[in-house]
N, C-alpha and C. Protein backbone atom coordinates (compact mmCIF):
# COMPACT_ATOMS: atom_id res chain seq x y z
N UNK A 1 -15.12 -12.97 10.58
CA UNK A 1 -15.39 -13.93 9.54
C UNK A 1 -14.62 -13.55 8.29
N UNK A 2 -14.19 -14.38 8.07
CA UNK A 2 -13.58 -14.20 6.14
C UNK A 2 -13.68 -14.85 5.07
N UNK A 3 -13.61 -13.86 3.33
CA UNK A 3 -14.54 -14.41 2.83
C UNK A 3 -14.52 -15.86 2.22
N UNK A 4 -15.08 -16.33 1.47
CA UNK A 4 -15.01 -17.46 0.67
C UNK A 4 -15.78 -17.66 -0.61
N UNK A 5 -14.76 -18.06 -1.22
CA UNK A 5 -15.52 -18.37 -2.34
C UNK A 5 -16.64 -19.06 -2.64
N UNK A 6 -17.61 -19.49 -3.81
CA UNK A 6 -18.78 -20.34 -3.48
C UNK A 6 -18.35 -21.77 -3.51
N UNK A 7 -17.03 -22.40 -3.40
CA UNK A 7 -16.67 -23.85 -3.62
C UNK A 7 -16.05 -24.07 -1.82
N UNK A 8 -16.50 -22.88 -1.48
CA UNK A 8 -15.71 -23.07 -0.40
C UNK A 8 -14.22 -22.60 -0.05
N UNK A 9 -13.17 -22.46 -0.71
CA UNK A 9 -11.87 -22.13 -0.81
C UNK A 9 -11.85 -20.91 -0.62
N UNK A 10 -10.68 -20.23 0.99
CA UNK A 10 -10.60 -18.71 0.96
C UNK A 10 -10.37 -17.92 -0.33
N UNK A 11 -11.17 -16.50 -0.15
CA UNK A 11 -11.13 -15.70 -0.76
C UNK A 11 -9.96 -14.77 -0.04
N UNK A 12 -10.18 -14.71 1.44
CA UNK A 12 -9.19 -13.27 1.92
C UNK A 12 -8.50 -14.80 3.61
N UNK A 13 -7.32 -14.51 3.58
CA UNK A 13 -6.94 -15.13 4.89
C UNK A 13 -6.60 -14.84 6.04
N UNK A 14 -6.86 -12.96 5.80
CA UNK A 14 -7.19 -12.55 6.60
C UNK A 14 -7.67 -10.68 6.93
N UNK A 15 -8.21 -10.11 7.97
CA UNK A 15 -8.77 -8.87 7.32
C UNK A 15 -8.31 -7.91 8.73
N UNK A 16 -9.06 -6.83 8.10
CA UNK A 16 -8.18 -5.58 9.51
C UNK A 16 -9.19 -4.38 9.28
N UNK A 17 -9.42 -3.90 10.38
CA UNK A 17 -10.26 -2.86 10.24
C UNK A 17 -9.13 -1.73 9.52
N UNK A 18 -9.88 -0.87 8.81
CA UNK A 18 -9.23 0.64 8.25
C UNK A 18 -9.58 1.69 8.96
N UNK A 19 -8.73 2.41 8.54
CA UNK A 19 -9.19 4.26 8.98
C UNK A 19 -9.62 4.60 8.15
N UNK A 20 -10.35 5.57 7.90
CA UNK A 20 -9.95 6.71 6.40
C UNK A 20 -9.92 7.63 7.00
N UNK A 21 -9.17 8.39 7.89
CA UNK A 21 -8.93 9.63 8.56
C UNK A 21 -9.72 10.44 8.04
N UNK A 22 -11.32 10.60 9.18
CA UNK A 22 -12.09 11.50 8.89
C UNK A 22 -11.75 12.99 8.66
N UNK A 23 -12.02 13.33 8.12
CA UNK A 23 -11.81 15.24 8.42
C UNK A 23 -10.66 15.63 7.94
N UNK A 24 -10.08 14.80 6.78
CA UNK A 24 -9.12 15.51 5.87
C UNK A 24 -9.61 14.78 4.63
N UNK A 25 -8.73 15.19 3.84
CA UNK A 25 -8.87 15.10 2.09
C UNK A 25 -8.28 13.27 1.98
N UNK A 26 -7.66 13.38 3.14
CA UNK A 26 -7.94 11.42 2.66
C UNK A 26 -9.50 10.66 3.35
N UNK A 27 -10.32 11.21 3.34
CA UNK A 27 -11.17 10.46 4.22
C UNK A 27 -12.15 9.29 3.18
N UNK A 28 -12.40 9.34 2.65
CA UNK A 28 -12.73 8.34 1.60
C UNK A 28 -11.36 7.64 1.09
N UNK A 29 -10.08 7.00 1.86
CA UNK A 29 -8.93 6.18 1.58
C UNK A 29 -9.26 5.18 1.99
N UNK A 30 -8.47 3.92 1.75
CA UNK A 30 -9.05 2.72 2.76
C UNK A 30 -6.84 3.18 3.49
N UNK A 31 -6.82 2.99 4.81
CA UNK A 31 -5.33 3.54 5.58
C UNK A 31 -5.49 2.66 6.27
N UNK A 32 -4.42 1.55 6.06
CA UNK A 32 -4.44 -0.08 6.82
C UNK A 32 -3.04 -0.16 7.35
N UNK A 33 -2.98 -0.97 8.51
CA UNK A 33 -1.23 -0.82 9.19
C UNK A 33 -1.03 -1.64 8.73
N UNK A 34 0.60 -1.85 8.12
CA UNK A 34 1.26 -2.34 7.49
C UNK A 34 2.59 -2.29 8.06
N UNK A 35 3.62 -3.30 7.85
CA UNK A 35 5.47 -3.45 8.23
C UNK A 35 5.65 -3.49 7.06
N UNK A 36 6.42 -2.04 6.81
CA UNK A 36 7.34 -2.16 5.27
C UNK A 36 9.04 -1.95 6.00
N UNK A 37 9.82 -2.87 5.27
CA UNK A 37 10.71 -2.90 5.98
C UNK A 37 11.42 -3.09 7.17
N UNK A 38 10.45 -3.67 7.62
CA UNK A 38 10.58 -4.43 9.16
C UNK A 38 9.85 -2.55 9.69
N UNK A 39 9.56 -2.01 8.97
CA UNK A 39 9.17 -0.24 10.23
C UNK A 39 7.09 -0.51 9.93
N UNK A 40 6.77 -0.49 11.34
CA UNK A 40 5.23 -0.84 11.32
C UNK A 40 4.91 1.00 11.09
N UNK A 41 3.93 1.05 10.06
CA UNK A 41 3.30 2.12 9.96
C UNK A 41 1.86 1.65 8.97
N UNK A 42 1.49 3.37 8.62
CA UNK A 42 -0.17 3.14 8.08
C UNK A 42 0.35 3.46 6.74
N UNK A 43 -0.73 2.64 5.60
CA UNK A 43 -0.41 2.90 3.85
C UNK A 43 -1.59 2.88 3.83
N UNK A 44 -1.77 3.62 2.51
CA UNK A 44 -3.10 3.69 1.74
C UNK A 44 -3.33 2.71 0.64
N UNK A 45 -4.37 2.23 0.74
CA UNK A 45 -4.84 1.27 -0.18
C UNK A 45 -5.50 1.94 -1.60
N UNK A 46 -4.70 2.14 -2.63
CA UNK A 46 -4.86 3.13 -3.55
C UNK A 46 -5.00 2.36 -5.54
N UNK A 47 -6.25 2.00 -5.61
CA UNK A 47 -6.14 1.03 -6.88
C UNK A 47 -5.74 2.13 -8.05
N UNK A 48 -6.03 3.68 -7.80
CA UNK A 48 -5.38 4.47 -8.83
C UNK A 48 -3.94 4.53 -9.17
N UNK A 49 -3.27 4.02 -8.55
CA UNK A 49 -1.73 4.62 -8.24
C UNK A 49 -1.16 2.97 -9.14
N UNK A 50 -0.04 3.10 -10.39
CA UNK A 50 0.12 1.84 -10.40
C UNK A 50 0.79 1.52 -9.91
N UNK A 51 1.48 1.61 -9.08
CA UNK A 51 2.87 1.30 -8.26
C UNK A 51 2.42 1.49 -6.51
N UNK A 52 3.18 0.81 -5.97
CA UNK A 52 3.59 0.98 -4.10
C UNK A 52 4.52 2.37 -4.13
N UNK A 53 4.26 3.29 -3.78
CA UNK A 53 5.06 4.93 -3.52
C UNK A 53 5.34 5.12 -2.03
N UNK A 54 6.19 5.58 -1.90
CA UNK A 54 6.77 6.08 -0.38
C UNK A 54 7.59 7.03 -0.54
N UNK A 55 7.22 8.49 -0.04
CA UNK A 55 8.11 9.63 0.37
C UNK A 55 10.09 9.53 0.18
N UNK A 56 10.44 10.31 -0.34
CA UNK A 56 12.11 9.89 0.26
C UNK A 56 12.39 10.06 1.49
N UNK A 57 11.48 10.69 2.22
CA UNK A 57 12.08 10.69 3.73
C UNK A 57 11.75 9.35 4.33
N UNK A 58 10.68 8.58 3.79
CA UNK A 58 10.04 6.89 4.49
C UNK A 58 11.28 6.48 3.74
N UNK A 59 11.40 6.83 2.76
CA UNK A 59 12.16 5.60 1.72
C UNK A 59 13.56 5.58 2.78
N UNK A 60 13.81 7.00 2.99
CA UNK A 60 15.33 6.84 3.69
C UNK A 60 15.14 6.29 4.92
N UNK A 61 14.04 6.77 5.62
CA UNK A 61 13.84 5.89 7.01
C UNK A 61 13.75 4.40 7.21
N UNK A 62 13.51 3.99 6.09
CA UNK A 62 13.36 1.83 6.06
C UNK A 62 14.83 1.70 5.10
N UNK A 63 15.69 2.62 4.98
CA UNK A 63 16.81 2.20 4.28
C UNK A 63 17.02 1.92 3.30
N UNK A 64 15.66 2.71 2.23
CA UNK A 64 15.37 3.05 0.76
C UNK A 64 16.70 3.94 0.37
N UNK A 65 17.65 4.17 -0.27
CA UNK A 65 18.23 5.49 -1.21
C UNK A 65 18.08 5.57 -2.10
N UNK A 66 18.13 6.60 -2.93
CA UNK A 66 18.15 7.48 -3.63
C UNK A 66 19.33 6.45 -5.23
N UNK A 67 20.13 5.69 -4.31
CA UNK A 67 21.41 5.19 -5.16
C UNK A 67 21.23 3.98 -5.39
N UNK A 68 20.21 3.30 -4.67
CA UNK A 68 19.94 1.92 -4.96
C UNK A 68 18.65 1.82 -5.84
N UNK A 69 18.53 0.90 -6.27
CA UNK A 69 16.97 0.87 -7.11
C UNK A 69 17.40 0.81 -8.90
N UNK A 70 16.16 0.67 -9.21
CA UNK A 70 16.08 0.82 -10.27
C UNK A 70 15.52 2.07 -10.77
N UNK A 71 15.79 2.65 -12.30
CA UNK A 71 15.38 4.13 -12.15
C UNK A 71 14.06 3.77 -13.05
N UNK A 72 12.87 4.32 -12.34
CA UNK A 72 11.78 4.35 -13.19
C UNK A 72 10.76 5.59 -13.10
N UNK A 73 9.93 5.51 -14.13
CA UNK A 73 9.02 6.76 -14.45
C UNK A 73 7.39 6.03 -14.72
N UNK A 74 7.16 6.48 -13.73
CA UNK A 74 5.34 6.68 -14.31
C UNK A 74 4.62 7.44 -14.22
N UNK A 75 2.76 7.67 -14.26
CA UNK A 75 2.06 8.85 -14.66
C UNK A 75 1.21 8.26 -13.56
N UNK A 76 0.79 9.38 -12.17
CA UNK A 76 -0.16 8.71 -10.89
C UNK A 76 -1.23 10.43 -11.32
N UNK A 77 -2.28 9.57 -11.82
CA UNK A 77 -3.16 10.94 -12.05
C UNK A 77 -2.89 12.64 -12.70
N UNK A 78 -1.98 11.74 -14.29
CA UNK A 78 -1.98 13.15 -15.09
C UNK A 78 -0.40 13.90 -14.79
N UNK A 79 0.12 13.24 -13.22
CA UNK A 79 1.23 13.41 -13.00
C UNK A 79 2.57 12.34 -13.25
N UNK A 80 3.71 13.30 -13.88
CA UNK A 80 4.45 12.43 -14.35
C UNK A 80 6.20 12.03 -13.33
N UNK A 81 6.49 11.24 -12.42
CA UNK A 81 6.91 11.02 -11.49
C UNK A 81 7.84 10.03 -11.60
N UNK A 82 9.41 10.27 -11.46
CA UNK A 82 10.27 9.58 -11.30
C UNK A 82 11.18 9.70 -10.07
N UNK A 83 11.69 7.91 -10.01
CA UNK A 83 12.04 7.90 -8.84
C UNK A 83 13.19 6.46 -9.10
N UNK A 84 13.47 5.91 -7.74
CA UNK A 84 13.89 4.42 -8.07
C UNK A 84 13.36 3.69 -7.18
N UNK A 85 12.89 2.56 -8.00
CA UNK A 85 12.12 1.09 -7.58
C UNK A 85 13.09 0.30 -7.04
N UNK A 86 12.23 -0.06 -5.92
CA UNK A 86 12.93 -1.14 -4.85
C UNK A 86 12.19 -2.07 -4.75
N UNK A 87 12.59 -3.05 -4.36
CA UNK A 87 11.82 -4.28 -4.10
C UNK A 87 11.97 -4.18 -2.55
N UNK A 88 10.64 -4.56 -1.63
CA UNK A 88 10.59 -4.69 -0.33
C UNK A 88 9.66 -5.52 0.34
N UNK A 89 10.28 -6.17 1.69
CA UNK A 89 9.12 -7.00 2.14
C UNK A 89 8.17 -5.90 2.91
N UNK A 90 7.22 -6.50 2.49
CA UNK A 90 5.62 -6.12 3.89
C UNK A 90 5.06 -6.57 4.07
N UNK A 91 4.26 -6.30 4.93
CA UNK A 91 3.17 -7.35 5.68
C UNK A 91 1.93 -6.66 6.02
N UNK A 92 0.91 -6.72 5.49
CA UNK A 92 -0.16 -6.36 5.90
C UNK A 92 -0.66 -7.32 7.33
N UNK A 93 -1.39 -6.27 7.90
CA UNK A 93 -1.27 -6.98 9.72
C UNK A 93 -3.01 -7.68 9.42
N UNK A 94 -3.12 -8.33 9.79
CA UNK A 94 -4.29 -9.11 10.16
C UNK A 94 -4.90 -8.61 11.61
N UNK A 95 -6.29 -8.32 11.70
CA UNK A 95 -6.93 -8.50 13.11
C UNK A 95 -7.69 -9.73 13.03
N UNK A 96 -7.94 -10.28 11.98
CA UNK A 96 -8.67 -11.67 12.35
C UNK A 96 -7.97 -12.56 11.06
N UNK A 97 -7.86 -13.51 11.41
CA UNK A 97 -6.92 -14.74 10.41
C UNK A 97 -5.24 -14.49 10.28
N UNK A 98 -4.71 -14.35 9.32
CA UNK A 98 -3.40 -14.27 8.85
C UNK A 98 -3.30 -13.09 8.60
N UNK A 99 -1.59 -12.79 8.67
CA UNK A 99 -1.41 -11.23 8.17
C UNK A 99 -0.72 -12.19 6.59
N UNK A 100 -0.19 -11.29 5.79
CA UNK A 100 0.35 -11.66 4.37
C UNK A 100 1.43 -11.10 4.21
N UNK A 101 2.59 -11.54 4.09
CA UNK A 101 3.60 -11.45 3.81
C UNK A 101 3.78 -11.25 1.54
N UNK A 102 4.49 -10.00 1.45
CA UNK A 102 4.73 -10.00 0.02
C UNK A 102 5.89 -9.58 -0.08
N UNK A 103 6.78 -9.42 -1.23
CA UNK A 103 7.39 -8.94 -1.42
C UNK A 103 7.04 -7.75 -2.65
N UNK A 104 6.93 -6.55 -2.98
CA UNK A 104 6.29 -5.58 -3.46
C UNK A 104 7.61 -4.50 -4.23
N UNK A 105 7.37 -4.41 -5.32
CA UNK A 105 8.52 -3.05 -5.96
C UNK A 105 7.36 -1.35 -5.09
N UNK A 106 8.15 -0.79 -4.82
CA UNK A 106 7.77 0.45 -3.68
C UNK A 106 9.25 1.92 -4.57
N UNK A 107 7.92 2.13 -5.42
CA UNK A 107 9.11 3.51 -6.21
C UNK A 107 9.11 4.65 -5.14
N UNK A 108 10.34 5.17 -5.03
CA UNK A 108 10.73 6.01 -4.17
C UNK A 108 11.14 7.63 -5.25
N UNK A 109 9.76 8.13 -5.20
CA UNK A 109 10.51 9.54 -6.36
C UNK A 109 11.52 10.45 -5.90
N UNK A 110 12.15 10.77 -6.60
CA UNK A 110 13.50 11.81 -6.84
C UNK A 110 13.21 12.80 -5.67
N UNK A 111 11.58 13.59 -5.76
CA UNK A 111 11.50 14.48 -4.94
C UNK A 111 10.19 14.80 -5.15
N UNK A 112 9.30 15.17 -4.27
CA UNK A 112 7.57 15.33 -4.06
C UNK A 112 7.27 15.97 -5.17
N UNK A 113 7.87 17.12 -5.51
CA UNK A 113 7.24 18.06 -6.57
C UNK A 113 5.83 18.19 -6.26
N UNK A 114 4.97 18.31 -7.47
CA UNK A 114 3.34 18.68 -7.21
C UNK A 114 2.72 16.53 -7.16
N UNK A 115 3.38 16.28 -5.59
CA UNK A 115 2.52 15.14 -5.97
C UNK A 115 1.37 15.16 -4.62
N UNK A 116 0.03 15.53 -4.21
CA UNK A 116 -0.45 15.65 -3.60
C UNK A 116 -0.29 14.68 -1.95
N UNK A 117 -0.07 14.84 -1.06
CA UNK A 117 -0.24 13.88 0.05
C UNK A 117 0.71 12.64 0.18
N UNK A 118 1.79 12.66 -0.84
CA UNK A 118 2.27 11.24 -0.47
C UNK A 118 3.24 11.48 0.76
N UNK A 119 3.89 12.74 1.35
CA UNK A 119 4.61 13.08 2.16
C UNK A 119 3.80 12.20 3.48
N UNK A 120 2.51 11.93 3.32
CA UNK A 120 1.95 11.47 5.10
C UNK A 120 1.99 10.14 5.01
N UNK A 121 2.01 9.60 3.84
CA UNK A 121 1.98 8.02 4.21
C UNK A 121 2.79 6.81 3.36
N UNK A 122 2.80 5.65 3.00
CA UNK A 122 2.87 5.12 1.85
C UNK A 122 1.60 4.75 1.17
N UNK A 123 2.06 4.53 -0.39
CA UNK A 123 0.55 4.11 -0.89
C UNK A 123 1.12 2.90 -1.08
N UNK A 124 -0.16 2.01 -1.28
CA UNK A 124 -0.07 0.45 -1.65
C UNK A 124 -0.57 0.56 -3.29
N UNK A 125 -0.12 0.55 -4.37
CA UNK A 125 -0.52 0.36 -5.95
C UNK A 125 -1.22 -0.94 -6.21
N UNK A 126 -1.26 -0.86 -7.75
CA UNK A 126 -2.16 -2.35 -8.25
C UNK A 126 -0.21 -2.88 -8.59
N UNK A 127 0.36 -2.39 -9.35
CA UNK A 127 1.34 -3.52 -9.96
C UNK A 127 2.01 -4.03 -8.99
N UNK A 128 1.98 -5.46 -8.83
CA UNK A 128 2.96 -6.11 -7.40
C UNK A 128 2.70 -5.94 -6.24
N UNK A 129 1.35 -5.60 -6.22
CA UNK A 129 0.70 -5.47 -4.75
C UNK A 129 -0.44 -5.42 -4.82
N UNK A 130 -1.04 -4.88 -4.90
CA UNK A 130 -3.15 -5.17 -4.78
C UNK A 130 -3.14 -5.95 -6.06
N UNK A 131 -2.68 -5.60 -7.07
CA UNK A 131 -2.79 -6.40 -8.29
C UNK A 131 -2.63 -8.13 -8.00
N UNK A 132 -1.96 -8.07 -7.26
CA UNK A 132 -1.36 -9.69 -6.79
C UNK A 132 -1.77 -10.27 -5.79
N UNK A 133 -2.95 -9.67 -5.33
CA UNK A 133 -3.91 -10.79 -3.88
C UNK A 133 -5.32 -10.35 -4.11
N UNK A 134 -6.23 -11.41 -3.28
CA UNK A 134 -7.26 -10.89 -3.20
C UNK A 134 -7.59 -9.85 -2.30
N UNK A 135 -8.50 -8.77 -2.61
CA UNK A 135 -8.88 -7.61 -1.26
C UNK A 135 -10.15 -7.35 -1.71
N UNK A 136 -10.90 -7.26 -0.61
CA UNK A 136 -12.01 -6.40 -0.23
C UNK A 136 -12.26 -5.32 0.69
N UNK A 137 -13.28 -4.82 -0.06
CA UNK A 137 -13.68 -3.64 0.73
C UNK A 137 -15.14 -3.43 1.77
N UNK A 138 -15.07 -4.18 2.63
CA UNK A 138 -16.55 -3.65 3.76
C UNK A 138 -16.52 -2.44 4.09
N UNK A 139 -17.45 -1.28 3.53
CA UNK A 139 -17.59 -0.34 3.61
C UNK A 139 -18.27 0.21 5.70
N UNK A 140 -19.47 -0.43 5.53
CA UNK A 140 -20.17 -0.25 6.67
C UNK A 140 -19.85 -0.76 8.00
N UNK A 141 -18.63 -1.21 7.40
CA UNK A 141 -18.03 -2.32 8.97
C UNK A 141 -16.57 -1.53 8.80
N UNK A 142 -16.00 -1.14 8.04
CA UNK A 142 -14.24 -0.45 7.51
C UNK A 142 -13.60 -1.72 7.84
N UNK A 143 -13.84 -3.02 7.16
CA UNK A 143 -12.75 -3.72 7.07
C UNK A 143 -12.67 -3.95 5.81
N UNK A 144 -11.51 -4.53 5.52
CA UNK A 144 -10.39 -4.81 4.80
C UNK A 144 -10.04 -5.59 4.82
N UNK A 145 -10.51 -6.65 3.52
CA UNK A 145 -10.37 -8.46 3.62
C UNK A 145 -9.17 -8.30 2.37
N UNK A 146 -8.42 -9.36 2.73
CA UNK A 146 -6.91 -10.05 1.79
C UNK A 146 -6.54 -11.10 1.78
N UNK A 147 -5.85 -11.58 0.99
CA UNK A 147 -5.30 -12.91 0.35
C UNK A 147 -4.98 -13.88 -0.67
């Protein structure tokens, strides 16, 4: 089922169960499969982070460099992190209704330094991506409503 508003009109068009990979330090994440770059893998659904982040080794694997982008700097929890912004399609996958197609800026930093965990996955940010659809969170069921 997905949600709706009280006039009736979708709220999410479509939803997907999550992980939060029990038994490590991401286990309270919402980790939803996603196609960034035409490459299907898992991102974290992260409203702290303002930006979409991906490793330079993901970035180089979907054909992110280092030479393309734009050069930008921001602060993800006290940490101060530069890299270059790309614009990329993804798709969050749907198990029931629609998957969503966006196009999303995904900063690719210079180099990990002290940034905790981003080496295992991508994160999904608020600017140009959670910021820009609807999502929910079903805790007791681990889905993950959007749109």
């Amino acid at each position: 089922m997905l949600l709706r508003f009280p006039d009736g009109s979708s709220f999410a068009t479509g939803s997907c169960q999550y992980n939060n990979a029990p038994g490590t330090e991401l286990a309270s994440r919402i980790i939803v499969d996603v196609v960034i770059a035409g490459q299907l893998t898992t991102a974290v659904a992260d409203t702290g982070v303002p930006c979409s982040m991906c490793s330079p080794e993901f970035g180089s694997f979907v054909g992110l460099t280092l030479h393309g982008g734009t050069n930008q700097s921001i602060n993800v929890h006290g940490i101060e992190i530069t890299g270059k912004l790309h614009d990329v399609e993804i798709d969050l996958i749907a198990d029931v209704g629609n998957p969503l197609g966006l196009n999303i800026p995904i900063l690719v930093p210079d180099d990990l330094g002290d940034i905790p965990n981003l080496g295992l996955r991508p994160y999904l940010g608020m600017e140009g991506c959670l910021g820009s659809i609807n999502f929910a969170a079903d805790f007791a069921h681990q889905t993950f409503y959007f749109g």
